[in-house]
Protein backbone atom coordinates (compact mmCIF):
# COMPACT_ATOMS: atom_id res chain seq x y z
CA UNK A 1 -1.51 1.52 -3.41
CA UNK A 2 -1.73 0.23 -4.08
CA UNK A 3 -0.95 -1.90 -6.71
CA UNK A 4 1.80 -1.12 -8.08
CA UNK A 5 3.84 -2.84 -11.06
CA UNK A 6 7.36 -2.64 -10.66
CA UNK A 7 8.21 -5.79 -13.04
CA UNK A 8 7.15 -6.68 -16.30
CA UNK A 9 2.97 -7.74 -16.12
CA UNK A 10 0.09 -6.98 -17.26
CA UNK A 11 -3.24 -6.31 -15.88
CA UNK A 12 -6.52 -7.20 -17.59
CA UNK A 13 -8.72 -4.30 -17.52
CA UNK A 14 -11.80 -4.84 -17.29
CA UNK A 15 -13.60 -2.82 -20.35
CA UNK A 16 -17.48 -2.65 -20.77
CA UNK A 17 -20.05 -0.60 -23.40
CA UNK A 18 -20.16 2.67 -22.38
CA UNK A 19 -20.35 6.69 -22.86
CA UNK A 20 -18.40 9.20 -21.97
CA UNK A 21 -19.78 11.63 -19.63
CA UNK A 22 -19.38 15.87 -18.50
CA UNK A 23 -17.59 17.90 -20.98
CA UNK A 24 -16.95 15.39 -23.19
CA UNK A 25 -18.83 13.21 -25.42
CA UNK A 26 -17.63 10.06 -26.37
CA UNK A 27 -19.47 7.45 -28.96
CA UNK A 28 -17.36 5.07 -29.09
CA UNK A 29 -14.91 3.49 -25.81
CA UNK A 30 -12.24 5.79 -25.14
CA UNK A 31 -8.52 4.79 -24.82
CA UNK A 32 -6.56 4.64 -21.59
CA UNK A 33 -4.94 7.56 -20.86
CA UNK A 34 -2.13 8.21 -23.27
CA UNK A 35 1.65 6.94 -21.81
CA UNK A 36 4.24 9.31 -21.52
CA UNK A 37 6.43 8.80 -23.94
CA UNK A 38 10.73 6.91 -23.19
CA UNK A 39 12.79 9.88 -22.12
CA UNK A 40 15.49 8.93 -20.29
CA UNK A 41 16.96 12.20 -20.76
CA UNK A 42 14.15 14.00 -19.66
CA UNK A 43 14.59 16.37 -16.38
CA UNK A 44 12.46 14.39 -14.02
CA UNK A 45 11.89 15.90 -10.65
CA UNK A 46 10.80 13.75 -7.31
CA UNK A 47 8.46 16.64 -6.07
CA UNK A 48 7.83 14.67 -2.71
CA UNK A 49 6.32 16.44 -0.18
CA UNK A 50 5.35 14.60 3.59
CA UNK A 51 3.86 17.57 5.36
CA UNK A 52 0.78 17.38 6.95
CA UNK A 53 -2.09 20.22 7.05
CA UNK A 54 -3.70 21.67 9.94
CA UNK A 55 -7.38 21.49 9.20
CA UNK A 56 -8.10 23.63 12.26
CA UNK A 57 -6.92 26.79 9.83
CA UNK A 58 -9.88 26.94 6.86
CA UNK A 59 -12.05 29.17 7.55
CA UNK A 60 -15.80 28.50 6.70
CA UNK A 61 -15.34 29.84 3.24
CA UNK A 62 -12.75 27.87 2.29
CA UNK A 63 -14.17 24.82 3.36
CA UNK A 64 -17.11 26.06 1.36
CA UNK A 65 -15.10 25.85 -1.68
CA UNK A 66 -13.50 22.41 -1.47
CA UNK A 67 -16.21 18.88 -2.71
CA UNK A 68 -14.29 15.80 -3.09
CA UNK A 69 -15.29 13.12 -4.80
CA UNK A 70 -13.86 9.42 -4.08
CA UNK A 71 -13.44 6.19 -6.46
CA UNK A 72 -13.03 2.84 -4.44
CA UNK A 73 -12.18 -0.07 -5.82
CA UNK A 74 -14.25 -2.71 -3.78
CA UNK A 75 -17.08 -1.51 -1.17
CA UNK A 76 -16.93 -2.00 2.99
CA UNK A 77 -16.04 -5.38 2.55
CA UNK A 78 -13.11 -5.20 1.26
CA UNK A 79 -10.29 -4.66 4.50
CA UNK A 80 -8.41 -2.28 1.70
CA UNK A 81 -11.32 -0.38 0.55
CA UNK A 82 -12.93 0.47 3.97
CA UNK A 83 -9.29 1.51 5.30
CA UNK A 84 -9.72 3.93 2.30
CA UNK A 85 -13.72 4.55 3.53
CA UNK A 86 -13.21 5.19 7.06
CA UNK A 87 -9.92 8.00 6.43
CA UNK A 88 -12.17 9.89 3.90
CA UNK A 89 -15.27 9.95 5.99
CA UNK A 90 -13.67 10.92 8.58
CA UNK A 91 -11.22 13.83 7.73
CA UNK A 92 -14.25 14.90 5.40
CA UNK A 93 -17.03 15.18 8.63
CA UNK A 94 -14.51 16.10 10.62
CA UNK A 95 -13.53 19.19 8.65
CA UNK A 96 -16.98 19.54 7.08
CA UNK A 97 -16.21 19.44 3.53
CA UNK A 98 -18.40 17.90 1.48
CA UNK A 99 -17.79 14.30 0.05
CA UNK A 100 -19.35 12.17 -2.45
CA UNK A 101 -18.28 8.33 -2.29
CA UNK A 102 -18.21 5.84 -5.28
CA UNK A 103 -17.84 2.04 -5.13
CA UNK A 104 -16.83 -1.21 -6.87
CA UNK A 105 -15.56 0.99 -9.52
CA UNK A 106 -12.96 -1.63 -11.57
CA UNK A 107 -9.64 -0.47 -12.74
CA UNK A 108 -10.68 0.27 -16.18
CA UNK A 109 -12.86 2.76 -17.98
CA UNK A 110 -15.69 2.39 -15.66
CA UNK A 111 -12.60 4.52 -13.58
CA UNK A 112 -12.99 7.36 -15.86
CA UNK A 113 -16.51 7.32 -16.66
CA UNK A 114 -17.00 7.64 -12.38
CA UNK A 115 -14.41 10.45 -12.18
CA UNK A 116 -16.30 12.31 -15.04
CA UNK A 117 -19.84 11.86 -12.85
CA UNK A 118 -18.00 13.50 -10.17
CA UNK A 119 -16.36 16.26 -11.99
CA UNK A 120 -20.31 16.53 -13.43
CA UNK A 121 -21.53 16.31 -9.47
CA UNK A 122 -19.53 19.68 -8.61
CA UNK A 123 -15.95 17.62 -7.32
CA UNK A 124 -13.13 19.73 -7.45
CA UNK A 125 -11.00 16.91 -6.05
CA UNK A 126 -11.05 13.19 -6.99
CA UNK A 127 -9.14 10.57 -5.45
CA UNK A 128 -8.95 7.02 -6.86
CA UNK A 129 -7.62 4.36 -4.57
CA UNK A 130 -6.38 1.13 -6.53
CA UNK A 131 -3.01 1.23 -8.90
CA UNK A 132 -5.27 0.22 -11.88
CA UNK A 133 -7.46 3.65 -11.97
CA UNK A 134 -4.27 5.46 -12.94
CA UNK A 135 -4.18 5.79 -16.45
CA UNK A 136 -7.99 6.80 -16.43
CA UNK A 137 -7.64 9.22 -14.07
CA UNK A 138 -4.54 10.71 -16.05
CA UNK A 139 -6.69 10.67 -18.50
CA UNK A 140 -9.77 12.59 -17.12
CA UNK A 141 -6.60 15.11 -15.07
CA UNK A 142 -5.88 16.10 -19.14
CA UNK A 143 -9.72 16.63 -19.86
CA UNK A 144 -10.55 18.47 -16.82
CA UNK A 145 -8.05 21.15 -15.79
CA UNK A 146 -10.04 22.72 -13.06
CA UNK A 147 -10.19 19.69 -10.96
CA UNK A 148 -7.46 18.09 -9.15
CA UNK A 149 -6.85 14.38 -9.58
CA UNK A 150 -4.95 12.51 -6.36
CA UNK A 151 -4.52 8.71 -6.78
CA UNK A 152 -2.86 5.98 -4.21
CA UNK A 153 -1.05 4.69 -5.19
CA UNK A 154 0.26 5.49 -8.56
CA UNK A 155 3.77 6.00 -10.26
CA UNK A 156 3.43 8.55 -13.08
CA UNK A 157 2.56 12.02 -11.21
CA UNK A 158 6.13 13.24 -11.71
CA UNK A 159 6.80 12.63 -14.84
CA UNK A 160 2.83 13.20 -16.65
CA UNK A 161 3.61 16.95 -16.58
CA UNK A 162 0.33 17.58 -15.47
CA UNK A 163 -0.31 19.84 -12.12
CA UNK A 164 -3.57 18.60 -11.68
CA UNK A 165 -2.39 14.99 -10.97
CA UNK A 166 -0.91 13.46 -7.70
CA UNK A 167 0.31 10.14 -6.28
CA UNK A 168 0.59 9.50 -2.94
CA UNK A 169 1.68 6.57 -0.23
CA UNK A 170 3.39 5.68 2.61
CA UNK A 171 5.90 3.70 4.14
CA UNK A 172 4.03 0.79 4.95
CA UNK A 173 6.91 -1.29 4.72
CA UNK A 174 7.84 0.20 8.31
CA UNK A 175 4.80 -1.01 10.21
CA UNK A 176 4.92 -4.16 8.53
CA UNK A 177 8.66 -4.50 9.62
CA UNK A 178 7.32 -3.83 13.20
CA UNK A 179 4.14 -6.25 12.47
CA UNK A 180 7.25 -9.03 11.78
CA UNK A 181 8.77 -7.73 15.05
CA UNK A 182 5.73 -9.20 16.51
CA UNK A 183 5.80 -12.22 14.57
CA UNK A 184 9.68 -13.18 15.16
CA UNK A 185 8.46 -12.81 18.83
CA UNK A 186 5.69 -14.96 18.69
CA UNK A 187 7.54 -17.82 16.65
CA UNK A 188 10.49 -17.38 19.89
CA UNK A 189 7.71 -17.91 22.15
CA UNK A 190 6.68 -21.56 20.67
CA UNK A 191 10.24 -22.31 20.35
CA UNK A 192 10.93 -21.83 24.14
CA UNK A 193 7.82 -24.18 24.49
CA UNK A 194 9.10 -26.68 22.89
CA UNK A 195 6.46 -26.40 19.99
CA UNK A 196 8.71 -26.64 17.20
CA UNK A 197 12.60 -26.66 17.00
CA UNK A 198 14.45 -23.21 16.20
CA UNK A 199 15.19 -24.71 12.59
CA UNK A 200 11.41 -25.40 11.88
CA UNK A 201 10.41 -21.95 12.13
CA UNK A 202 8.93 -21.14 9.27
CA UNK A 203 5.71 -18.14 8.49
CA UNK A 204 3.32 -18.11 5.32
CA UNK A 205 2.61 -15.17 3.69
CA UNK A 206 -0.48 -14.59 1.16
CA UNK A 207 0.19 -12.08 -1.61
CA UNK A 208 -1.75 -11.04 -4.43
CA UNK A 209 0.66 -10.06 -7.04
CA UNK A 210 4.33 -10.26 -7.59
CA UNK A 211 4.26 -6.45 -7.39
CA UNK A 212 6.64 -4.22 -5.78
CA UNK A 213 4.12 -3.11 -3.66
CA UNK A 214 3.24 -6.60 -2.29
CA UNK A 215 7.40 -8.20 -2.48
CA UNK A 216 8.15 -4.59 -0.31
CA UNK A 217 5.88 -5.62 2.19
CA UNK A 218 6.77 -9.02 2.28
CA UNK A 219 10.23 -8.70 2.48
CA UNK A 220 9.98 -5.98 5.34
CA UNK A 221 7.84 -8.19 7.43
CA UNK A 222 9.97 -11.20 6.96
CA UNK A 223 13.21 -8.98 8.05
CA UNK A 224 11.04 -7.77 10.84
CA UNK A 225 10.46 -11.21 11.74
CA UNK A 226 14.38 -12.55 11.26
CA UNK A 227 15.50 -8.96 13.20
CA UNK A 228 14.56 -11.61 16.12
CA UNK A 229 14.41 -14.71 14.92
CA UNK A 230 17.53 -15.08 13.30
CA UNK A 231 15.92 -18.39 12.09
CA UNK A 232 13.24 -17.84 10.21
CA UNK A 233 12.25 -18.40 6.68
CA UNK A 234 8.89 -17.48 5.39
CA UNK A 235 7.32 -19.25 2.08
CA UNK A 236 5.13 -16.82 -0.22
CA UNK A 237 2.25 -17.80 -2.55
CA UNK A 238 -0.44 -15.26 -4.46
CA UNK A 239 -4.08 -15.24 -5.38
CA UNK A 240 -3.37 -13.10 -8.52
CA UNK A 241 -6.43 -10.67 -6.93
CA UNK A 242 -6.56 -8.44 -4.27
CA UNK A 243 -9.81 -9.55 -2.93
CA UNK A 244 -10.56 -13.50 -3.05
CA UNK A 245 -11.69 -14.81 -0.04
CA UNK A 246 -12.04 -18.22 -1.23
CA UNK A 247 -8.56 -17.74 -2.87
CA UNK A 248 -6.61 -16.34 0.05
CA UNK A 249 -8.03 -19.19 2.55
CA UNK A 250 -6.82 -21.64 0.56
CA UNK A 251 -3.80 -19.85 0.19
CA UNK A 252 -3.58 -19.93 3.99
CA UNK A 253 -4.49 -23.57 4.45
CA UNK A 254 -1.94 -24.68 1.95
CA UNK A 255 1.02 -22.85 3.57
CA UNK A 256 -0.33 -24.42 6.92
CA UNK A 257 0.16 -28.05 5.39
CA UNK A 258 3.38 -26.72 4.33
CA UNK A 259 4.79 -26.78 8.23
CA UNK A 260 4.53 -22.71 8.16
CA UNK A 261 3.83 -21.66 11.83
CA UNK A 262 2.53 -18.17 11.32
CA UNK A 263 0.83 -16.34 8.26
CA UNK A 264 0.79 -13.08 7.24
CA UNK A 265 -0.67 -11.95 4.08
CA UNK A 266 -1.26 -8.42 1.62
CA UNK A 267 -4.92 -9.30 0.02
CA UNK A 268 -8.40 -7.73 1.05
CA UNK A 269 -10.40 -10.43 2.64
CA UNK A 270 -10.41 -12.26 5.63
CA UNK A 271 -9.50 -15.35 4.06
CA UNK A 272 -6.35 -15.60 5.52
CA UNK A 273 -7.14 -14.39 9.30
CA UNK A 274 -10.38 -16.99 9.33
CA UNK A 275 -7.86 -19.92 7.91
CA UNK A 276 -5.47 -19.50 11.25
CA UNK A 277 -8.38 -19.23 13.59
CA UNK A 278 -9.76 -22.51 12.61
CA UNK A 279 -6.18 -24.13 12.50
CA UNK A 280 -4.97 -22.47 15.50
CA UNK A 281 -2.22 -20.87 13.46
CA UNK A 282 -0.79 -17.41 14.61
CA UNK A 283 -1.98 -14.78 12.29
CA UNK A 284 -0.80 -11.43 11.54
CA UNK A 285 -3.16 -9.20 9.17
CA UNK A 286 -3.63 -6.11 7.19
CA UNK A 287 -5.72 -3.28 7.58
CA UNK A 288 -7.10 -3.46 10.52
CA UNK A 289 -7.68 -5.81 13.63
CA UNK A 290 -9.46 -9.09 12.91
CA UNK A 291 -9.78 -9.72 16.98
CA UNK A 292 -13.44 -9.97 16.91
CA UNK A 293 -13.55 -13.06 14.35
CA UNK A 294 -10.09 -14.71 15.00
CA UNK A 295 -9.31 -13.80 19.01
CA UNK A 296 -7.30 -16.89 19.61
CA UNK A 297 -4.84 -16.23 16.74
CA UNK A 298 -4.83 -12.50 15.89
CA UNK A 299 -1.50 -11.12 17.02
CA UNK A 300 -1.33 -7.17 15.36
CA UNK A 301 -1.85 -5.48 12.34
CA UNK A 302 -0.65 -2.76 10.18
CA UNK A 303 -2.04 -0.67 7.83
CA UNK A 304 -1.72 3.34 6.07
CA UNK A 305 -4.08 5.75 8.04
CA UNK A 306 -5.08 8.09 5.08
CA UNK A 307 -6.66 10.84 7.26
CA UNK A 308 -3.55 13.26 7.05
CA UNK A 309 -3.37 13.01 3.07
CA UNK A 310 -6.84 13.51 2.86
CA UNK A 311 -6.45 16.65 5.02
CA UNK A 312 -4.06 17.86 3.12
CA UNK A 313 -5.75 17.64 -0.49
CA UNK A 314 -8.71 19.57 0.72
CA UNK A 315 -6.73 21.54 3.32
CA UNK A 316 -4.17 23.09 0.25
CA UNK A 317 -7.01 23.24 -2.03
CA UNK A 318 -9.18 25.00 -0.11
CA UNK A 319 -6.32 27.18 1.02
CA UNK A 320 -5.30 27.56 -2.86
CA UNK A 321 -2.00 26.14 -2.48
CA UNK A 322 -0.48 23.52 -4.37
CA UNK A 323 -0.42 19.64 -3.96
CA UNK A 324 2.96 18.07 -4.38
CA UNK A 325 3.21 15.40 -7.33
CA UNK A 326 3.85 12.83 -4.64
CA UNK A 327 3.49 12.59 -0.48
CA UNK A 328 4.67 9.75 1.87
CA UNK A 329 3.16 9.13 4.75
CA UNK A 330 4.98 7.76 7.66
CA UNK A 331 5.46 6.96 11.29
CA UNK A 332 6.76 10.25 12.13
CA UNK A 333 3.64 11.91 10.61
CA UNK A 334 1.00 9.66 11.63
CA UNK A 335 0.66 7.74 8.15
CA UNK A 336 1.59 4.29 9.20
CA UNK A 337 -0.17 2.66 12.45
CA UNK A 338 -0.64 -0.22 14.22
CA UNK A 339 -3.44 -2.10 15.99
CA UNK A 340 -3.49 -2.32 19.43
CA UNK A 341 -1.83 -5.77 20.10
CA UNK A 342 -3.58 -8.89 21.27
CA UNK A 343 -1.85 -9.25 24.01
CA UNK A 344 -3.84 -12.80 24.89
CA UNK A 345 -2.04 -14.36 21.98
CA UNK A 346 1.23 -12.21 21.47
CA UNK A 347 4.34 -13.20 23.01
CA UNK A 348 5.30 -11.08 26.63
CA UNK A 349 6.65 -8.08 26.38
CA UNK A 350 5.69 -7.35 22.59
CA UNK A 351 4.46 -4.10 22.95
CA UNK A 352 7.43 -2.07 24.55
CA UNK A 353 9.75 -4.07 21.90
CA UNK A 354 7.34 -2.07 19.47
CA UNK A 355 8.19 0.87 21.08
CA UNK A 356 11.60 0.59 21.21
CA UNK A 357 11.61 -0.41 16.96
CA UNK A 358 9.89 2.23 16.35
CA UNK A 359 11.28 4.68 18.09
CA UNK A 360 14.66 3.63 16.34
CA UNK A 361 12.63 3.86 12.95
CA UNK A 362 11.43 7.35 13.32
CA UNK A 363 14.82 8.45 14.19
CA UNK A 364 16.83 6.64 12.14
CA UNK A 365 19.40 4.22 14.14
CA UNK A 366 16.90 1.01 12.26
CA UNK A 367 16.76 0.86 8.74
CA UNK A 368 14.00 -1.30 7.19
CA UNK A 369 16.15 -2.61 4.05
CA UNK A 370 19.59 -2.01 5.86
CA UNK A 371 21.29 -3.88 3.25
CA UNK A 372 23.73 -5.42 5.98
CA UNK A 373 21.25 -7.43 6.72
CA UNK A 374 19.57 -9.58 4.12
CA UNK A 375 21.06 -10.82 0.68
CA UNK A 376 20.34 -11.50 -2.76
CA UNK A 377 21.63 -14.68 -3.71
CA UNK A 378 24.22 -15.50 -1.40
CA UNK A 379 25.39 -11.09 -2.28
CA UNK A 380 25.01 -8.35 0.08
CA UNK A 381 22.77 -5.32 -1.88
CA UNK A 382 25.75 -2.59 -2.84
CA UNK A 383 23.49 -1.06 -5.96
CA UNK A 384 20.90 -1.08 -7.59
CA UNK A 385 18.72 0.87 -10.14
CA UNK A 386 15.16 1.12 -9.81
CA UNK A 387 12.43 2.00 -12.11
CA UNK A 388 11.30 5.24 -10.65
CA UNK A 389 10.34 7.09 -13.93
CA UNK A 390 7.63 4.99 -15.16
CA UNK A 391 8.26 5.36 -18.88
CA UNK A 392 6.69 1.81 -19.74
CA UNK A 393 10.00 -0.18 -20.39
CA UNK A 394 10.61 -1.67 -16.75
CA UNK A 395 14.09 -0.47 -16.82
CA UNK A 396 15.55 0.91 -14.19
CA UNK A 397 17.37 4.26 -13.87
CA UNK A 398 17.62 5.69 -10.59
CA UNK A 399 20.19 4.41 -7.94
CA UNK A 400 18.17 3.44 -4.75
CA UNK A 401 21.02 2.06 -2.62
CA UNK A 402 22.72 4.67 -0.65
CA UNK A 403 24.42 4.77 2.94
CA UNK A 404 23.90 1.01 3.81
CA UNK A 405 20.15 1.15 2.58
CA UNK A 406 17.97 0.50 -0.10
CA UNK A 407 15.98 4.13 -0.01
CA UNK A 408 12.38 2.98 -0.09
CA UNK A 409 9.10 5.66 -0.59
CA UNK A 410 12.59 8.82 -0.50
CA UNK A 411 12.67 9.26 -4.22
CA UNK A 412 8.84 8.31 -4.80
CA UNK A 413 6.27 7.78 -2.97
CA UNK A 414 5.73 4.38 -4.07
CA UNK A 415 7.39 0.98 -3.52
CA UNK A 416 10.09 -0.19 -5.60
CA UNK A 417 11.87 -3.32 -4.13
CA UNK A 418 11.22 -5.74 -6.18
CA UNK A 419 13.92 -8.23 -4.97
CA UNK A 420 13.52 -12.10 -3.69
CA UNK A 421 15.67 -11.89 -0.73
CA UNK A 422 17.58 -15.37 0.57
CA UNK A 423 15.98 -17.03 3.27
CA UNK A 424 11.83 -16.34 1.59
CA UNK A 425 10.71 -18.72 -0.92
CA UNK A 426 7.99 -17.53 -3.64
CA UNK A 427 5.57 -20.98 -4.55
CA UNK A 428 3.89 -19.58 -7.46
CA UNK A 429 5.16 -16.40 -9.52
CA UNK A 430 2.18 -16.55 -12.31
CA UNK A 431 0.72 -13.46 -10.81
């Protein structure tokens, strides 16, 4: 997801002249899908389900049966979009099930006119990849029964009451905690060297929205960072888009003047990376490795691989089972990866500490958002209620805090910590 709104904004979507398209006829614009109505008493089930699918089982025939059809947001040059790209191309050729890709598709009705195309092109699976499509591709799941509807990364699959639609993610906000890791390491490093003083360490971070999404990943990165360099504070500013190169470089070059020593960022382009390598600044991106433009600052990287949800849409389908209303993807199961550190510009011995983290991750003696260790205010975390059921009114109804933790991507697959932790500074909340 991406892009997800767990506080009170708005998105402008983006709506054009247009027709509507298979089935159904429409002569003038139709409305975004309908919202489900406040319920709080309604019996909401978390039908979250992690399991991956062994391709290796279809048979010919079944793969015969399966034609997916995918909606990016952006094209291959957006880092987000051809993460997305690359996972569906592959699981698709690998498998042999046949694929059919759209691009630049905007999250608004152009959304729902593409996933009617599709549906009209012989897709019995579409997949939309920006938080945006949602609504429209709720609204096509109503209008098309027959076809299953899987969007990343959504919040409303377990409460629309329709079996046709699914949201799925993954818990990012681990390999950006082990990204920080990397950073905290790196920022030691200088220190030793006398570059800056322990009290002047201080990262950058360019965001595109004040979303849950982008303040999880944030804040799991910075407490990656502090889990080893206990001084640290990081300063955040946004773009208010995910894909602004010109944007996110300023971005970038502004936190530089700011005395930040290292910058991360959650936007599309490589704004950011290309910013540090002309500065000299230590960079840590998103999505993949930015070695070949920015080798002197490029440390690691993090990003979702989507090949083992895309294996297991076609897989169940093909196999006529059912899709859970949600999946999280995670270490354990392959979701969440790192690049292969630059080990010319990380700090010695970085990659067995990422081994050690994340062994400790996937078994549970590290908690991400171990609320023992980061505060709110000057308060340790002891509860909180999240907005899990998307109902529309940004109130929050589930308890996430439990056993020390704030449970991030357990009850849903997408983020909800939405919190401004002590020690990270945000410069510009108008997005």
């Amino acid at each position: 997801m991406k892009k997800l709104v767990s506080i009170a904004l708005v998105l402008v979507l983006v709506i054009g002249m247009f027709a509507g398209c298979g089935a159904k006829k429409e002569e003038t614009p139709a409305a975004p899908a309908e919202q489900p109505a406040a319920n709080p008493d309604a019996n909401v089930v978390f039908d979250n389900d992690d399991t991956p699918f062994d391709v290796s089982t279809l048979t010919a025939d079944e793969i015969a049966t399966v034609k997916v059809g995918f909606i990016f947001l952006h094209d291959e040059n957006s880092t987000y979009d051809l993460n997305f790209m690359n996972a569906a191309k592959t699981a698709c050729d690998n498998a042999g099930v046949s694929y059919v890709i759209r691009t630049n598709i905007p999250e608004g009705q152009e959304c729902y006119d593409a996933a009617c195309e599709l549906v009209d092109d012989g897709c019995n699976i579409i997949f939309a990849d920006s938080f945006g499509h949602e609504d429209f591709m709720i609204q096509a799941a109503k209008e098309f029964p027959e076809v299953e509807f899987c969007h990343a990364t959504g919040t409303k699959a377990h409460i629309s009451n329709l079996p046709n639609y699914h949201n799925a993610f993954a818990t990012i906000y681990e390999g950006r905690y082990l990204a920080g890791v990397a950073a905290g390491m790196k920022l030691n490093e200088m220190i030793a060297a006398g570059e800056f003083t322990a009290e002047e360490a201080k990262m950058g971070y360019v965001g595109a929205f004040t979303y849950a999404e982008v303040i999880s990943g944030f804040t799991s990165f910075f407490l990656g960072a502090r889990s080893v360099c206990p001084t640290v504070t990081m300063d955040v500013t946004f773009t208010g888009s995910w894909y602004d190169e010109t944007a996110e470089k300023e971005g970038a070059q502004n936190l530089i003047n700011g005395g930040c020593k290292l910058i991360s960022q959650h936007a599309d382009s490589m704004g950011a990376p290309t910013a540090c390598e002309a500065a000299g600044v230590p960079n840590v991106s998103y999505n993949g490795s930015t070695i070949a433009a920015c080798p002197n600052t490029f440390i690691v990287s993090s990003r979702i691989n989507w090949i083992p949800y895309m294996e297991v849409m076609f897989g169940r389908i093909a196999k006529g089972e059912k899709i859970n209303a949600d999946w999280t993807g995670t270490l354990a199961n392959g979701a969440v990866v790192l690049t292969e550190v630059n080990e010319a510009v990380a700090a010695a011995g970085t990659v067995e500490a990422l081994e050690e983290v994340k062994a400790e991750l996937i078994n549970g003696t590290r908690h991400v958002f171990d609320t023992s260790t980061f505060t709110v205010e000057g308060k340790e975390l002891t509860s909180y209620l999240a907005d899990l059921n998307d109902w529309g009114d940004y109130t929050g109804e589930t308890e996430i805090v439990k056993d020390g933790a704030f449970r991030e991507s357990v009850d849903r697959s997408a983020p909800a910590f939405d919190l401004t932790i002590d020690g990270i500074t945000l410069l510009d909340t108008r997005f």
